[in-house]
C-alpha atoms as a PDB file:
ATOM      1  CA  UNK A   1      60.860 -59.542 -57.363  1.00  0.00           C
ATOM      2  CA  UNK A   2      61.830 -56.753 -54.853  1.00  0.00           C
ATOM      3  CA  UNK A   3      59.716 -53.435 -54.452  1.00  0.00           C
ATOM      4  CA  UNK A   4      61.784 -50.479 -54.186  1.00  0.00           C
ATOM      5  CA  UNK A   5      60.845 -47.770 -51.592  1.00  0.00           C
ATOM      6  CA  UNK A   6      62.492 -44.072 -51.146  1.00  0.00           C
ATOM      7  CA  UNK A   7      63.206 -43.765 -47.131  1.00  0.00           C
ATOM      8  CA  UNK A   8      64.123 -40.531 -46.572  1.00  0.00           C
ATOM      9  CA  UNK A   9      65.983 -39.357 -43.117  1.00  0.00           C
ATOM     10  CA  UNK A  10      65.048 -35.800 -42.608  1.00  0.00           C
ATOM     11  CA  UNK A  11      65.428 -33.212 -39.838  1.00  0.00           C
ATOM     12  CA  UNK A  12      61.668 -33.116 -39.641  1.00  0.00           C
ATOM     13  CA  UNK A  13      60.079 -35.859 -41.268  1.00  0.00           C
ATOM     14  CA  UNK A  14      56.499 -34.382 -40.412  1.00  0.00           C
ATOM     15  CA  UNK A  15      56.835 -30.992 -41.880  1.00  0.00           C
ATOM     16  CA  UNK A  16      58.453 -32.769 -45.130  1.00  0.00           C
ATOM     17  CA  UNK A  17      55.811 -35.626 -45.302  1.00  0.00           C
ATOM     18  CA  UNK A  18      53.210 -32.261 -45.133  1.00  0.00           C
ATOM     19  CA  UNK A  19      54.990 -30.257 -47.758  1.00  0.00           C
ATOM     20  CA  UNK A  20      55.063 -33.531 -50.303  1.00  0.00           C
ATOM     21  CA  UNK A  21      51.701 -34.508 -49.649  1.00  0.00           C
ATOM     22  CA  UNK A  22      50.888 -30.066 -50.452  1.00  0.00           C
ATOM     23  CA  UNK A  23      53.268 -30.431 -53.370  1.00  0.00           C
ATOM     24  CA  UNK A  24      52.076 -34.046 -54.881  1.00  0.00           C
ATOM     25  CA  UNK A  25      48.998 -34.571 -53.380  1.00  0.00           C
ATOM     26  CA  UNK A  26      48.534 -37.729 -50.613  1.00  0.00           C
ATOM     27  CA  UNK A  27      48.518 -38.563 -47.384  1.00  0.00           C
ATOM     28  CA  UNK A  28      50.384 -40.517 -43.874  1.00  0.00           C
ATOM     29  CA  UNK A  29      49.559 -43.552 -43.597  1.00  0.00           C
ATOM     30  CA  UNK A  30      51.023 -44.623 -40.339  1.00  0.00           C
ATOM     31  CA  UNK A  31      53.560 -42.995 -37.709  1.00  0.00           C
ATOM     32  CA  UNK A  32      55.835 -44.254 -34.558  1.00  0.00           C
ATOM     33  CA  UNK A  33      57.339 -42.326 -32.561  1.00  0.00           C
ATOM     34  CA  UNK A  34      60.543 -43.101 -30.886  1.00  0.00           C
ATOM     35  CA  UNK A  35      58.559 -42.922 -27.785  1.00  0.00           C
ATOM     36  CA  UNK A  36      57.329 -46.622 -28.724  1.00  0.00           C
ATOM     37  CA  UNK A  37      60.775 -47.882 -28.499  1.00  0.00           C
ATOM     38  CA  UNK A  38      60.820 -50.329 -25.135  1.00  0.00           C
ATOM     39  CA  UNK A  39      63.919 -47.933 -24.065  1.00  0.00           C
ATOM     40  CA  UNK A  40      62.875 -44.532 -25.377  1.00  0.00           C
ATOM     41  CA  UNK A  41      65.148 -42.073 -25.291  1.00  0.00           C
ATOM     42  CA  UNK A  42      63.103 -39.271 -23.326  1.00  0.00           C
ATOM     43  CA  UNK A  43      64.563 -36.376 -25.655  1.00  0.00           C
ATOM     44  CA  UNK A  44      64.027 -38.307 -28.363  1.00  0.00           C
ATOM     45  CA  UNK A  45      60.307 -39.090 -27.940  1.00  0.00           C
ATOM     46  CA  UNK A  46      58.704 -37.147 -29.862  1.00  0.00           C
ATOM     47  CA  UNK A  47      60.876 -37.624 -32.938  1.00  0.00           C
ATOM     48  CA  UNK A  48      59.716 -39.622 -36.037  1.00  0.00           C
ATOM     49  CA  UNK A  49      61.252 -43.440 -35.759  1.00  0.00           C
ATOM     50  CA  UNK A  50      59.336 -44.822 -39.018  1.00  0.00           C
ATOM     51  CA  UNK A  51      56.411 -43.100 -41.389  1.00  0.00           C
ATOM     52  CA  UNK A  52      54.314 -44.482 -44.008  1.00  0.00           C
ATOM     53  CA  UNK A  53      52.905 -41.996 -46.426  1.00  0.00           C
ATOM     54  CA  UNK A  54      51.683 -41.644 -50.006  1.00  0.00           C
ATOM     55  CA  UNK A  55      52.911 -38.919 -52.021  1.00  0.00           C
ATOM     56  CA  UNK A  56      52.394 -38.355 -55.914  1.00  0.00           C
ATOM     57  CA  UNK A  57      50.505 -42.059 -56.275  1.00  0.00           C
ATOM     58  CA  UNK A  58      53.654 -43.822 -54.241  1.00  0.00           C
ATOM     59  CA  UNK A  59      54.585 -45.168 -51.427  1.00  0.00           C
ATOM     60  CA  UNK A  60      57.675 -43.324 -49.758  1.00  0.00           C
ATOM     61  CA  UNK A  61      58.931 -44.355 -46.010  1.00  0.00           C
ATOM     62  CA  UNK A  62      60.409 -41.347 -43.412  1.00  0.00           C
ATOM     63  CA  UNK A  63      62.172 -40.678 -40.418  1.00  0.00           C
ATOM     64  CA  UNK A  64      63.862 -38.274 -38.214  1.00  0.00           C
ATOM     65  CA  UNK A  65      67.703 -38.452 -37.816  1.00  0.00           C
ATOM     66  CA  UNK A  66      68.237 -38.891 -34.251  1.00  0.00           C
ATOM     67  CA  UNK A  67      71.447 -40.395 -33.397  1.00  0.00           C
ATOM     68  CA  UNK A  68      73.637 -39.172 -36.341  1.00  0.00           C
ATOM     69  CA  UNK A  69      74.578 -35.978 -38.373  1.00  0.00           C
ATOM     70  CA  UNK A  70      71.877 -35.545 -41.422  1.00  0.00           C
ATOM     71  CA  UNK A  71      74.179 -34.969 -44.603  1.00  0.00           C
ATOM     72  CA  UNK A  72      73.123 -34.375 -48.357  1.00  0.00           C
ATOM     73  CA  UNK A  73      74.376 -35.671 -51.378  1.00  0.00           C
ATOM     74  CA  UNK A  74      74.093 -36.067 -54.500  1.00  0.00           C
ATOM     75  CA  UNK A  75      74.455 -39.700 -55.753  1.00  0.00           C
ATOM     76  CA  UNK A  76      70.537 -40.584 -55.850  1.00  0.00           C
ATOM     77  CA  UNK A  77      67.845 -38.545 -57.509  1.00  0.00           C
ATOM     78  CA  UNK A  78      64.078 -39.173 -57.515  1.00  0.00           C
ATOM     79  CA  UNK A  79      62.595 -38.575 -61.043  1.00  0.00           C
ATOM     80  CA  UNK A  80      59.230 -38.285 -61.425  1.00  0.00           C
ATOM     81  CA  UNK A  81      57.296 -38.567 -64.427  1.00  0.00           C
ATOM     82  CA  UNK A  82      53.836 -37.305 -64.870  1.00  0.00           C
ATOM     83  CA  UNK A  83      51.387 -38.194 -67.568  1.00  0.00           C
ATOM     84  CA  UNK A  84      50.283 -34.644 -68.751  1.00  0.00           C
ATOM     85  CA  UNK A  85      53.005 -31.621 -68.933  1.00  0.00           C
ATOM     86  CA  UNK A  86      50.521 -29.742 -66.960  1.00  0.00           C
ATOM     87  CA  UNK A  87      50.843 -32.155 -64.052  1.00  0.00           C
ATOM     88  CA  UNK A  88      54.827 -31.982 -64.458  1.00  0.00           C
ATOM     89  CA  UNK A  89      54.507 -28.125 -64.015  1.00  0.00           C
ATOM     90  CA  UNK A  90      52.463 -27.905 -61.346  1.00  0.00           C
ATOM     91  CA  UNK A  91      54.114 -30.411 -59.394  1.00  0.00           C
ATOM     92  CA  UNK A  92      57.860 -28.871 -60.366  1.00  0.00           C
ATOM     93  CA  UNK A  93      56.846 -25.462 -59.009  1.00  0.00           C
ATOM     94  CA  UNK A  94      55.061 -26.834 -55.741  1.00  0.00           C
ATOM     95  CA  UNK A  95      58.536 -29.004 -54.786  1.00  0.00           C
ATOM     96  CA  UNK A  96      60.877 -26.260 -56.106  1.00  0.00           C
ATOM     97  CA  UNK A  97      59.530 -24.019 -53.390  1.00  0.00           C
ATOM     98  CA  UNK A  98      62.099 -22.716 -51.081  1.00  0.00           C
ATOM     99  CA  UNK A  99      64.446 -24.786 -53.374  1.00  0.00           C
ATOM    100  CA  UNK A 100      66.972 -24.446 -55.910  1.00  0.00           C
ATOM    101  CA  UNK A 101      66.097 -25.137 -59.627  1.00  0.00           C
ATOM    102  CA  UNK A 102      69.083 -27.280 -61.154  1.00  0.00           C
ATOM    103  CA  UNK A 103      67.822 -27.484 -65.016  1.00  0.00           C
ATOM    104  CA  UNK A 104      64.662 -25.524 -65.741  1.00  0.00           C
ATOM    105  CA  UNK A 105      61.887 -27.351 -66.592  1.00  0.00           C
ATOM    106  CA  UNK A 106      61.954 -27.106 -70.140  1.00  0.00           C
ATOM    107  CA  UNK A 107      61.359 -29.594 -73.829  1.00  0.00           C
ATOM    108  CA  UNK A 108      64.381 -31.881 -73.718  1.00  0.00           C
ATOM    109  CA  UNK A 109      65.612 -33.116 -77.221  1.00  0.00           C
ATOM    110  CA  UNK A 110      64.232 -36.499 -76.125  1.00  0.00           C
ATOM    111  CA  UNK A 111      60.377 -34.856 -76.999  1.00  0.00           C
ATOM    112  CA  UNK A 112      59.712 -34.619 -73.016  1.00  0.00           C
ATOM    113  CA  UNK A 113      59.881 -31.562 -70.720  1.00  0.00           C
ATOM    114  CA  UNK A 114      62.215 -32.394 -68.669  1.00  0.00           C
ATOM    115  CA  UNK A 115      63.737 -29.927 -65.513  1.00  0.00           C
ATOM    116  CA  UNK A 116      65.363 -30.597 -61.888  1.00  0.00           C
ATOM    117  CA  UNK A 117      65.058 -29.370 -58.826  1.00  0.00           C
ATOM    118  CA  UNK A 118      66.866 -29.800 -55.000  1.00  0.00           C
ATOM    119  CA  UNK A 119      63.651 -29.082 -52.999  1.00  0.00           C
ATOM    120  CA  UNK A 120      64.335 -26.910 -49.759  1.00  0.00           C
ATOM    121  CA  UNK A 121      65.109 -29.980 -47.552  1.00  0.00           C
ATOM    122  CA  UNK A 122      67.492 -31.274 -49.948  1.00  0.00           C
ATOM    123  CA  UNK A 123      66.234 -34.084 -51.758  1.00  0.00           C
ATOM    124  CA  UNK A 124      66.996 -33.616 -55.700  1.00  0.00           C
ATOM    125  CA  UNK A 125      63.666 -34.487 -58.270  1.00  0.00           C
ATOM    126  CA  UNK A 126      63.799 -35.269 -61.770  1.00  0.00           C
ATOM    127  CA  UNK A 127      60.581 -33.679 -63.189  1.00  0.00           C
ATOM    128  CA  UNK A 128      59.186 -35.135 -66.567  1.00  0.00           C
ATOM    129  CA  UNK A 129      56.229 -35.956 -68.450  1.00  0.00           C
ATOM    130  CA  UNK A 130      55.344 -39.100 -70.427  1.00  0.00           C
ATOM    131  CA  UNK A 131      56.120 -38.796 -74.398  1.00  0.00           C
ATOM    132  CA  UNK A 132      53.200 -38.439 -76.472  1.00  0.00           C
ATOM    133  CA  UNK A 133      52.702 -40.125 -79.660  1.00  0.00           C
ATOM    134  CA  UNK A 134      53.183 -38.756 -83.319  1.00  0.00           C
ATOM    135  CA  UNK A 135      50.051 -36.938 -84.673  1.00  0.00           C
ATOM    136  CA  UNK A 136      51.560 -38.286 -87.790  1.00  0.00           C
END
């Protein structure tokens, strides 16, 4: 069975690892630097080539876009769902800073809260909370 992974390419993978690991809690795990490369590109250097960090309880994989044109889109999402609504608040206002708020978090007719943001460096989270059961 595979494992999935987000990678995310970012114009500054350290100062979004730091704000997901403000907003969700977590921490790096491991960085290389294009520096490490046997032919390193001296004004490259510096630049993230691969990081390993926990953010939110998973595993997520960085780096910086060096050689080509960072672009946005839309056709993938990261939804995250939390086990208390509190939790899905807190974390929806800490990654919504500097952002845009696409659906406010808010009950969904599906008995969740349920809201999405595109977080300041452009990366669009699904923000939910686990259903609870009937107090019937």
């Amino acid at each position: 069975m595979a494992k999935l992974t987000p990678y995310l390419v970012s114009k500054d993978a350290r100062a979004q690892a730091d704000f997901y690991i403000n907003a969700l809690g977590g921490e790096i795990l491991s960085v290389m630097t294009h520096e490490q490369l046997p032919d390193a590109d001296e004004a490259a250097k510096d630049k993230v080539l691969h990081m390993s960090l926990i953010a939110g309880g998973m595993n997520f994989f960085m780096s910086d876009s060096v050689h080509a044109p960072l672009h946005h889109g839309n056709g993938i999402q990261l939804s995250l769902e939390f086990p208390t609504e509190a939790e899905a608040r807190d974390a929806f206002a800490k990654l919504g800073e500097g952002g845009t708020v696409r659906h406010p978090l808010e009950p969904a007719f599906w008995g969740t809260l349920f809201g999405q943001i595109e977080d300041k460096y452009g990366v669009i989270w699904m923000i939910t909370n686990e259903a609870q059961a009937s107090q019937a």
